[in-house]
Protein backbone atom coordinates (compact mmCIF):
# COMPACT_ATOMS: atom_id res chain seq x y z
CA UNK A 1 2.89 0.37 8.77
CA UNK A 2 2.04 -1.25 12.03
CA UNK A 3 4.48 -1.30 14.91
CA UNK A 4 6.33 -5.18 15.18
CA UNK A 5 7.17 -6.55 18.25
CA UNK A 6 10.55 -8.71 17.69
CA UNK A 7 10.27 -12.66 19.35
CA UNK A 8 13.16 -14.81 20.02
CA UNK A 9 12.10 -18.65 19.22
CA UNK A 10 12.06 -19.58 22.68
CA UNK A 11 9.30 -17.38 23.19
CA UNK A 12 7.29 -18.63 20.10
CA UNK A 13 4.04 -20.30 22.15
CA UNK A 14 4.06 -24.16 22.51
CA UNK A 15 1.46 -25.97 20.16
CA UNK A 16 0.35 -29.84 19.75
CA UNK A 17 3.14 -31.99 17.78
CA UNK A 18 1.61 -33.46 14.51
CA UNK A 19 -0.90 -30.46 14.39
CA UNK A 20 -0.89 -28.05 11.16
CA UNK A 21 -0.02 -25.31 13.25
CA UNK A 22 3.20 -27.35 14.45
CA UNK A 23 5.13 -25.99 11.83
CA UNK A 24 6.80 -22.42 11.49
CA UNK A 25 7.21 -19.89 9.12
CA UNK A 26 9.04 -16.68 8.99
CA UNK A 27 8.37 -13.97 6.98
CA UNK A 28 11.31 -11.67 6.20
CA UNK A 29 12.38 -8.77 4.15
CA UNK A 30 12.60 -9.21 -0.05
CA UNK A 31 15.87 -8.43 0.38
CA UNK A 32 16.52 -12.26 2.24
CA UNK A 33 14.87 -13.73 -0.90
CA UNK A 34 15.43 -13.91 -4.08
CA UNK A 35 11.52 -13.47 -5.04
CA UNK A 36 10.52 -10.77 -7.09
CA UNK A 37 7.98 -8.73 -5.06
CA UNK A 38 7.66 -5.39 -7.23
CA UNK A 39 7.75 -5.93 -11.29
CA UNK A 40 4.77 -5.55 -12.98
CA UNK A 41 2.66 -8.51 -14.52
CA UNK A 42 4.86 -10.88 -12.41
CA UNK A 43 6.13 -9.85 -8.64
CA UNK A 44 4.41 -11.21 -6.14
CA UNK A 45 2.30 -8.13 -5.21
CA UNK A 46 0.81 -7.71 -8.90
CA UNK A 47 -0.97 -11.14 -8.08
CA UNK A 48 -2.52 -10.78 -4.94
CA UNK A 49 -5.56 -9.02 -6.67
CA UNK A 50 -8.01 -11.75 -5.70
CA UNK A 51 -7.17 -11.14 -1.55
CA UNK A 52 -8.49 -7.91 -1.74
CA UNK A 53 -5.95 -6.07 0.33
CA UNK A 54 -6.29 -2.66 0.85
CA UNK A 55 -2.14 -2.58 -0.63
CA UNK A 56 -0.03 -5.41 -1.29
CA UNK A 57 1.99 -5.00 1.46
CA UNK A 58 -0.68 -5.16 3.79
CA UNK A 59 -0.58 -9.02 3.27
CA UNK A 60 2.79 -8.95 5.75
CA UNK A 61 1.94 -6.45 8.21
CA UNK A 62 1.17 -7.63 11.87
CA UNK A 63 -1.65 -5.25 12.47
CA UNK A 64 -3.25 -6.31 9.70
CA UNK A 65 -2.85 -10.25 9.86
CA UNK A 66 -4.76 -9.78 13.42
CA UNK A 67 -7.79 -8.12 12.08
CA UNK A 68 -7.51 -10.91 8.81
CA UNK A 69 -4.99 -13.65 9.06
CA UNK A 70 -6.98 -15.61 6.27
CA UNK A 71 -5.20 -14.20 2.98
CA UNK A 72 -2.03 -14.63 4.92
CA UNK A 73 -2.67 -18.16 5.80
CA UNK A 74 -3.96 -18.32 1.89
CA UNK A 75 -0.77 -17.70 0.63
CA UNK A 76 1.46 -19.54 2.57
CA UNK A 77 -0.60 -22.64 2.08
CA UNK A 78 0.13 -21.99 -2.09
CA UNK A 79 3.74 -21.04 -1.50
CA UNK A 80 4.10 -24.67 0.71
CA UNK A 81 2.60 -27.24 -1.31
């Protein structure tokens, strides 16, 4: 695992109002959600075969969103709409 810097929202970075990037999202721990990360055939992790992560979990760690932010951005554009 990468090493995570904690923010406070005051020091998220200002963007454009009425821009995509205008709205937030947090990622947390599974154990906030009631989302089923783990089970085979149908936890999250077992279908994020077509991102080609090196692991699952990959998909939510900082060090790896900056080298690719794309599957992350992927996702999160399913999970929203």
């Amino acid at each position: 695992m990468h090493e995570q810097k904690s923010r406070k929202p005051e020091e998220a970075p200002d963007l454009p109002r009425g821009s995509v990037k205008d709205a937030r999202c947090a990622v947390t721990g599974s154990a906030l959600l009631a989302a089923d990360f783990r089970s085979p055939g149908t936890g999250l992790y077992s279908q994020l075969e077509e991102y080609n992560l090196p692991d699952p979990q990959a998909l939510f760690e900082i060090g790896f969103f900056r080298l690719n932010p794309q599957p992350f951005h992927t996702l999160a554009k399913v999970c929203m709409s």
